[in-house]
Structure formats: structure tokens, C-alpha cells
N, C-alpha and C. Protein backbone atom coordinates (compact mmCIF):
# COMPACT_ATOMS: atom_id res chain seq x y z
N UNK A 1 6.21 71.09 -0.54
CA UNK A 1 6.79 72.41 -0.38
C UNK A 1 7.48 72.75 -1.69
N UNK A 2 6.70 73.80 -1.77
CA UNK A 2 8.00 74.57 -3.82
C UNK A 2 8.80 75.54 -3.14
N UNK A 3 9.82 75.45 -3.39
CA UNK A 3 10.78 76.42 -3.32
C UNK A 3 11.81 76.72 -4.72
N UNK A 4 11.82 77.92 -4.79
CA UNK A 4 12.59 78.32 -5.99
C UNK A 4 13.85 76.87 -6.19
N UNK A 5 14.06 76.78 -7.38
CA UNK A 5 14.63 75.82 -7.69
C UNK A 5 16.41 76.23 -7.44
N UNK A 6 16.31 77.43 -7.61
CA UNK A 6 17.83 78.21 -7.52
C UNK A 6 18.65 78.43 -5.97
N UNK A 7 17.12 78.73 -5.71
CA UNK A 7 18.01 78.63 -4.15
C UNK A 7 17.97 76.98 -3.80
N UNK A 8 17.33 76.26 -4.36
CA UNK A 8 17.46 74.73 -3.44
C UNK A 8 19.34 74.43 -3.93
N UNK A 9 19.24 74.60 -5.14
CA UNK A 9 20.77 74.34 -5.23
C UNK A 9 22.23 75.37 -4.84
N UNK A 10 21.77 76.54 -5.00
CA UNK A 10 22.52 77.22 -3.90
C UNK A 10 22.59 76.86 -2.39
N UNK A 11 21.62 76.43 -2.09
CA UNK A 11 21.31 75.49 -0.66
C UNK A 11 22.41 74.20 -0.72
N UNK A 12 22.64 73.42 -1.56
CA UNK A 12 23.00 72.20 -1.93
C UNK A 12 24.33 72.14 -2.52
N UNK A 13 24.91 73.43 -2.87
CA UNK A 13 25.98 73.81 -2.91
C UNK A 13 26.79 73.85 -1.82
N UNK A 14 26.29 74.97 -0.55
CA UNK A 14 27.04 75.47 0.21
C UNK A 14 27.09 74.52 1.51
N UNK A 15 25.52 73.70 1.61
CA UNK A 15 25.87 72.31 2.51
C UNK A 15 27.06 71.63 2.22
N UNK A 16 27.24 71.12 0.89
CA UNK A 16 28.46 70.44 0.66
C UNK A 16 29.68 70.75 1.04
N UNK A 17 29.95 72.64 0.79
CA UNK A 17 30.85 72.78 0.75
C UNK A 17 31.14 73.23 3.04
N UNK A 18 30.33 73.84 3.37
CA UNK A 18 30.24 73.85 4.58
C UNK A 18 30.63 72.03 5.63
N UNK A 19 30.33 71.24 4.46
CA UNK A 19 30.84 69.24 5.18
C UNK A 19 31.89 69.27 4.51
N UNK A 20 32.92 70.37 3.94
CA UNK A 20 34.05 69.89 3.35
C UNK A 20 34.06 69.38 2.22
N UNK A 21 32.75 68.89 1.49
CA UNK A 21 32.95 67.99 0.21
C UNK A 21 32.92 69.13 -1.45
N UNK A 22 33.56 68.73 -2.53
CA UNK A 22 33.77 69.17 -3.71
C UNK A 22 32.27 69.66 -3.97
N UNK A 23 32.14 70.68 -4.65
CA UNK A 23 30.34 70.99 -5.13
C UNK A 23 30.89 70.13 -6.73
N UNK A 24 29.80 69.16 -6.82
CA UNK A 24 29.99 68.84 -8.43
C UNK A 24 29.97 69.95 -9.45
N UNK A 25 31.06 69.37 -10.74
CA UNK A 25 31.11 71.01 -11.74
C UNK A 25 29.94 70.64 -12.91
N UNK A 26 29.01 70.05 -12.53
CA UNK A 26 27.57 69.92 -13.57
C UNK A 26 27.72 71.36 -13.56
N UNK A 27 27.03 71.84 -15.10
CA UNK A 27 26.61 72.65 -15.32
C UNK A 27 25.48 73.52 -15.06
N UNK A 28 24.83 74.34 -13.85
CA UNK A 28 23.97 74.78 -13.40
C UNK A 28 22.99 74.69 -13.85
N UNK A 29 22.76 75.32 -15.18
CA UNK A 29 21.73 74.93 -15.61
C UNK A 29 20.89 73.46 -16.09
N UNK A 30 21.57 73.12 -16.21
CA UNK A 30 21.46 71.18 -16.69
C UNK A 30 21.31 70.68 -15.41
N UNK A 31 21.72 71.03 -14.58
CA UNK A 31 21.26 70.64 -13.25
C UNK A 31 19.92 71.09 -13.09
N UNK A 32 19.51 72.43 -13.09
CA UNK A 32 17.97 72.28 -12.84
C UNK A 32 17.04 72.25 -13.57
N UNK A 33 17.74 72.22 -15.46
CA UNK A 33 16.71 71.64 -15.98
C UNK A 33 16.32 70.40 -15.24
N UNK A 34 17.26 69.16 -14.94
CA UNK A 34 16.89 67.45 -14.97
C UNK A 34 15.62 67.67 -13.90
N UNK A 35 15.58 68.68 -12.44
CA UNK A 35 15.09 68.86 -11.82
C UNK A 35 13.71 69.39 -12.05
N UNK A 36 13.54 69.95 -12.71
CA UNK A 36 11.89 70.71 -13.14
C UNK A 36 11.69 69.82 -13.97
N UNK A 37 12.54 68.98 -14.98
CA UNK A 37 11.31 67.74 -15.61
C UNK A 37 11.43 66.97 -14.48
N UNK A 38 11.78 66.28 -14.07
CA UNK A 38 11.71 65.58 -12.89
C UNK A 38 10.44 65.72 -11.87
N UNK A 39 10.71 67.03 -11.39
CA UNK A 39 9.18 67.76 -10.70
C UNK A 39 8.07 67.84 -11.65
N UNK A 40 8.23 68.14 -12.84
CA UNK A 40 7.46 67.84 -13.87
C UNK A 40 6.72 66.67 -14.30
N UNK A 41 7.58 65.37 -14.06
CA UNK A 41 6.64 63.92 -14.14
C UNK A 41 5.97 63.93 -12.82
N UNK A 42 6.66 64.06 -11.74
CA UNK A 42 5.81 64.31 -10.24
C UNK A 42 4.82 64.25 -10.29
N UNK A 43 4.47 65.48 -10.24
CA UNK A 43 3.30 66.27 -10.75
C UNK A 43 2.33 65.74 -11.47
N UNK A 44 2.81 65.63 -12.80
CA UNK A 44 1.97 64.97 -13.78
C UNK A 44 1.09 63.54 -12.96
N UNK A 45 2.10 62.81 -12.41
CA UNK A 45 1.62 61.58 -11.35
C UNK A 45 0.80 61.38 -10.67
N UNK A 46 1.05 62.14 -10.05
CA UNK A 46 0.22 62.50 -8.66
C UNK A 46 -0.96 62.69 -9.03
N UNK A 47 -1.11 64.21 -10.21
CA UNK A 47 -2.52 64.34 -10.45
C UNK A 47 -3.04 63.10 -11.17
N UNK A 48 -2.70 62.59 -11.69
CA UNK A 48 -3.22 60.79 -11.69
C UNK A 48 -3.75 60.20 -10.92
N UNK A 49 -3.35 60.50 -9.64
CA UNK A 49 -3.91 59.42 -8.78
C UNK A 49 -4.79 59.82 -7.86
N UNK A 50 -5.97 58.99 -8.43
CA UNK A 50 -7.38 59.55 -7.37
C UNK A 50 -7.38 59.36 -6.04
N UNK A 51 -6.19 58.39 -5.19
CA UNK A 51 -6.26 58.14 -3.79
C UNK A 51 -5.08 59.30 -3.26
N UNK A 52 -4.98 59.90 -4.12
CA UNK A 52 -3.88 60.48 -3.03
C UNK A 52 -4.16 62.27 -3.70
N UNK A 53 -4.46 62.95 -1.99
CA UNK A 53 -4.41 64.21 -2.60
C UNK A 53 -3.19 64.96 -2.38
N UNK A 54 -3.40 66.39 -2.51
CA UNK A 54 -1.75 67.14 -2.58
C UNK A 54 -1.94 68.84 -2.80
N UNK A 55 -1.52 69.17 -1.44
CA UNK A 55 -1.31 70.40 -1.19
C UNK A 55 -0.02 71.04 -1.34
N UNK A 56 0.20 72.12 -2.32
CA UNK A 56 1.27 72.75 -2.89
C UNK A 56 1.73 73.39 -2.11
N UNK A 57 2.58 73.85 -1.44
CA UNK A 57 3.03 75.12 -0.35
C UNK A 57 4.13 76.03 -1.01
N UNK A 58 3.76 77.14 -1.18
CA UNK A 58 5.16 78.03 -1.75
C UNK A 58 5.84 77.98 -0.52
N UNK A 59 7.27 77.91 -0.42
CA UNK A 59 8.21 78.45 0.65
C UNK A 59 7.89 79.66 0.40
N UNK A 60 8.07 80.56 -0.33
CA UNK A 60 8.25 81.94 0.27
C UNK A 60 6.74 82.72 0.55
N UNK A 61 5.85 82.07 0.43
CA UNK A 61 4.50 82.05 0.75
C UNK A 61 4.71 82.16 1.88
N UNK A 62 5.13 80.94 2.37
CA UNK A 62 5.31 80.48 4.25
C UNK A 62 6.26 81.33 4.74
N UNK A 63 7.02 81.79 4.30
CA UNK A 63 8.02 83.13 5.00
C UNK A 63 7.14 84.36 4.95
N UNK A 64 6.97 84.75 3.76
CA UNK A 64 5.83 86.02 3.84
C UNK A 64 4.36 85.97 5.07
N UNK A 65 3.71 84.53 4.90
CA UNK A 65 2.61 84.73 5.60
C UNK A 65 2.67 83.35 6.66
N UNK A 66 3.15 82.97 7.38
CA UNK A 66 2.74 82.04 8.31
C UNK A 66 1.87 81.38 8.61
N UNK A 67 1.41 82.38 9.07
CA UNK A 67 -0.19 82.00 9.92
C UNK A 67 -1.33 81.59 8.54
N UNK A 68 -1.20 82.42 7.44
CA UNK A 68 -2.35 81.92 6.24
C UNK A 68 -1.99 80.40 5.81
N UNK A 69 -0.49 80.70 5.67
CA UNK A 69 -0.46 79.00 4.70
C UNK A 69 -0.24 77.97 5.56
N UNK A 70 -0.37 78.31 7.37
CA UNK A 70 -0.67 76.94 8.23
C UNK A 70 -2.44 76.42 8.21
N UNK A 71 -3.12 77.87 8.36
CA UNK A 71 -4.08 77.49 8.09
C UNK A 71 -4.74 76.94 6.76
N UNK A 72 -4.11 76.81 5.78
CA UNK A 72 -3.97 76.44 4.75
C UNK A 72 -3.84 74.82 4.70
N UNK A 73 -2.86 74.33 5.34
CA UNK A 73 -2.46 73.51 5.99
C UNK A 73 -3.88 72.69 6.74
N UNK A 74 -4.19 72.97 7.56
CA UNK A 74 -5.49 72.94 8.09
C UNK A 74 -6.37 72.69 7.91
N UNK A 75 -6.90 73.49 6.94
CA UNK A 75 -8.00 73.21 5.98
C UNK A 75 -7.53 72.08 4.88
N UNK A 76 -6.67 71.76 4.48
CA UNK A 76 -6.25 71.06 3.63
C UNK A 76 -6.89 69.84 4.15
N UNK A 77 -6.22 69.51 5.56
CA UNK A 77 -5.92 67.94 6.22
C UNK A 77 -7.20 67.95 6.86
N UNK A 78 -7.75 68.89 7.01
CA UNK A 78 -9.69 68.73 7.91
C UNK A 78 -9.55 68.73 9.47
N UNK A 79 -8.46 68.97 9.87
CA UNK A 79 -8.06 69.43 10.79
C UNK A 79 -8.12 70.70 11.60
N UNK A 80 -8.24 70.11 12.96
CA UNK A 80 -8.28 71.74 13.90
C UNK A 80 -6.90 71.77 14.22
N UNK A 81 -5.97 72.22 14.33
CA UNK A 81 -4.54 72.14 14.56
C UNK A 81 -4.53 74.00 15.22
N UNK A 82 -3.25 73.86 16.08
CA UNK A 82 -2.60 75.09 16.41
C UNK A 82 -2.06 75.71 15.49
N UNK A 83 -2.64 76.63 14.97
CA UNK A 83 -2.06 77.42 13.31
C UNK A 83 -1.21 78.49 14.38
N UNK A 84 -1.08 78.96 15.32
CA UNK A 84 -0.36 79.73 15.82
C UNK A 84 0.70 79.52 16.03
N UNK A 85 0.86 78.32 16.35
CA UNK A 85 2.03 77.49 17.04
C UNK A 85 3.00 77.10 16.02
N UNK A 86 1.84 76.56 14.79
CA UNK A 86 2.63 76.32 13.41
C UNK A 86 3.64 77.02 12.86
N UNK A 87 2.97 78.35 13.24
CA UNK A 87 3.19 79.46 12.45
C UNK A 87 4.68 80.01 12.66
N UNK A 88 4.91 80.00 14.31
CA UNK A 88 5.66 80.12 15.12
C UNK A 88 6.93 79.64 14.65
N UNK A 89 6.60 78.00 14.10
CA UNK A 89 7.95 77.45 14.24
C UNK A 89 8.96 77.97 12.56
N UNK A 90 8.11 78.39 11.74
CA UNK A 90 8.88 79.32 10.77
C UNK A 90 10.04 79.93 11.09
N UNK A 91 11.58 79.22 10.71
CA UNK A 91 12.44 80.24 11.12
C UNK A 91 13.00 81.12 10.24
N UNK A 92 12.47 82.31 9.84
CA UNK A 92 13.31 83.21 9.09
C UNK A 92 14.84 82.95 8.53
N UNK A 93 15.23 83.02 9.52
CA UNK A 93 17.21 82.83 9.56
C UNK A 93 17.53 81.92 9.32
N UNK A 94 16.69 80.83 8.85
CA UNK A 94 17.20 79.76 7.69
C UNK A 94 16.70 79.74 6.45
N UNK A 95 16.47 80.82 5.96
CA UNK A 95 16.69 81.24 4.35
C UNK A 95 17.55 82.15 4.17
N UNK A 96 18.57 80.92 3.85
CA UNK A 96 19.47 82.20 3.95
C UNK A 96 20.38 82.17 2.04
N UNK A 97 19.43 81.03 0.91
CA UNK A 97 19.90 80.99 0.08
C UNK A 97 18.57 81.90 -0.68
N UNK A 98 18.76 83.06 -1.14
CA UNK A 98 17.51 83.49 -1.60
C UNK A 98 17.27 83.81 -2.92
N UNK A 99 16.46 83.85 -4.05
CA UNK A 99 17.16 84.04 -4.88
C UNK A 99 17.16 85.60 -5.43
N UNK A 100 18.08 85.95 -6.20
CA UNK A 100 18.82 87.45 -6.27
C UNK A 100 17.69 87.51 -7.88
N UNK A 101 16.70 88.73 -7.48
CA UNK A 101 16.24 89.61 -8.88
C UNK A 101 17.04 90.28 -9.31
């Protein structure tokens, strides 16, 4: 699953602070640089390795369209699966860190 990198830590912010704990004062950005190289060797990895495949999912793909990127899903794994049902369990009202154009 990709999700904007901004909202994962706006996400990761307000968990903390919602359990009571300090948000570390790293510098935002240095924080998600370490993170996109990080996702960056991932990546690089993975496509390395001939036993293992890998389906990308945008989050906001899956908010916009449900039903396409379960069946997506689907087709991926060679599977007949309930893409309706999948689709279903998408809850809107937990994106609630989004990121601001």
C-alpha cells in the first residue's frame, strides 16, 4: 500500500499524541527524506527478486475507486474473491490525515 508519505506522518504524529506520548522534534523533512530512501532500497529489492512478486496499491486510488483496485487485487493474486465485499470494507472516515494542496 503507497500512501502519501505526509499524511503517514501526520498520521504518526497525532497517534502519539492522541496515547499521550511527546511527537519527536526530528525535523520533518529529514524524517521523510530517511523514509523514501528507505522505500527506495525496498523497492530496488524486491524488484530483485524473481520469487517474489508485488502489487503496488495507491491509498488514495483505493478511496477514489474501491471496487477497481480490489479487483486489481484479484487479478493480481489469480483469484476469484468478493471484490464487492472488499470494496465495502474501505472506510472513508479513516482518512482523516490528508494531504493539503
Amino acid at each position: 500500500m503507497r500512501r502519501p508519505l505526509d499524511e503517514i506522518l501526520s498520521s504518526q504524529d497525532r497517534m502519539l499524541e492522541r496515547l499521550g506520548k511527546e511527537v519527536p522534534p526530528a525535523p520533518r523533512e529529514s524524517v521523510k527524506a530517511a523514509f523514501e530512501q528507505h522505500l527506495r532500497q525496498v523497492r530496488s529489492w524486491l524488484s530483485l527478486q524473481p520469487n517474489i512478486a508485488v502489487l503496488y496499491v495507491d491509498y488514495p486510488a483505493v478511496l477514489e475507486d474501491a471496487h477497481r483496485e480490489a479487483s486489481a487485487v484479484c487479478s493480481f493474486l489469480e483469484l476469484k474473491l468478493d471484490v464487492d465485499s472488499m470494496a465495502r470494507k474501505v472506510e472513508q472516515s479513516l482518512h482523516r490525515e490528508k494531504v493539503r494542496s
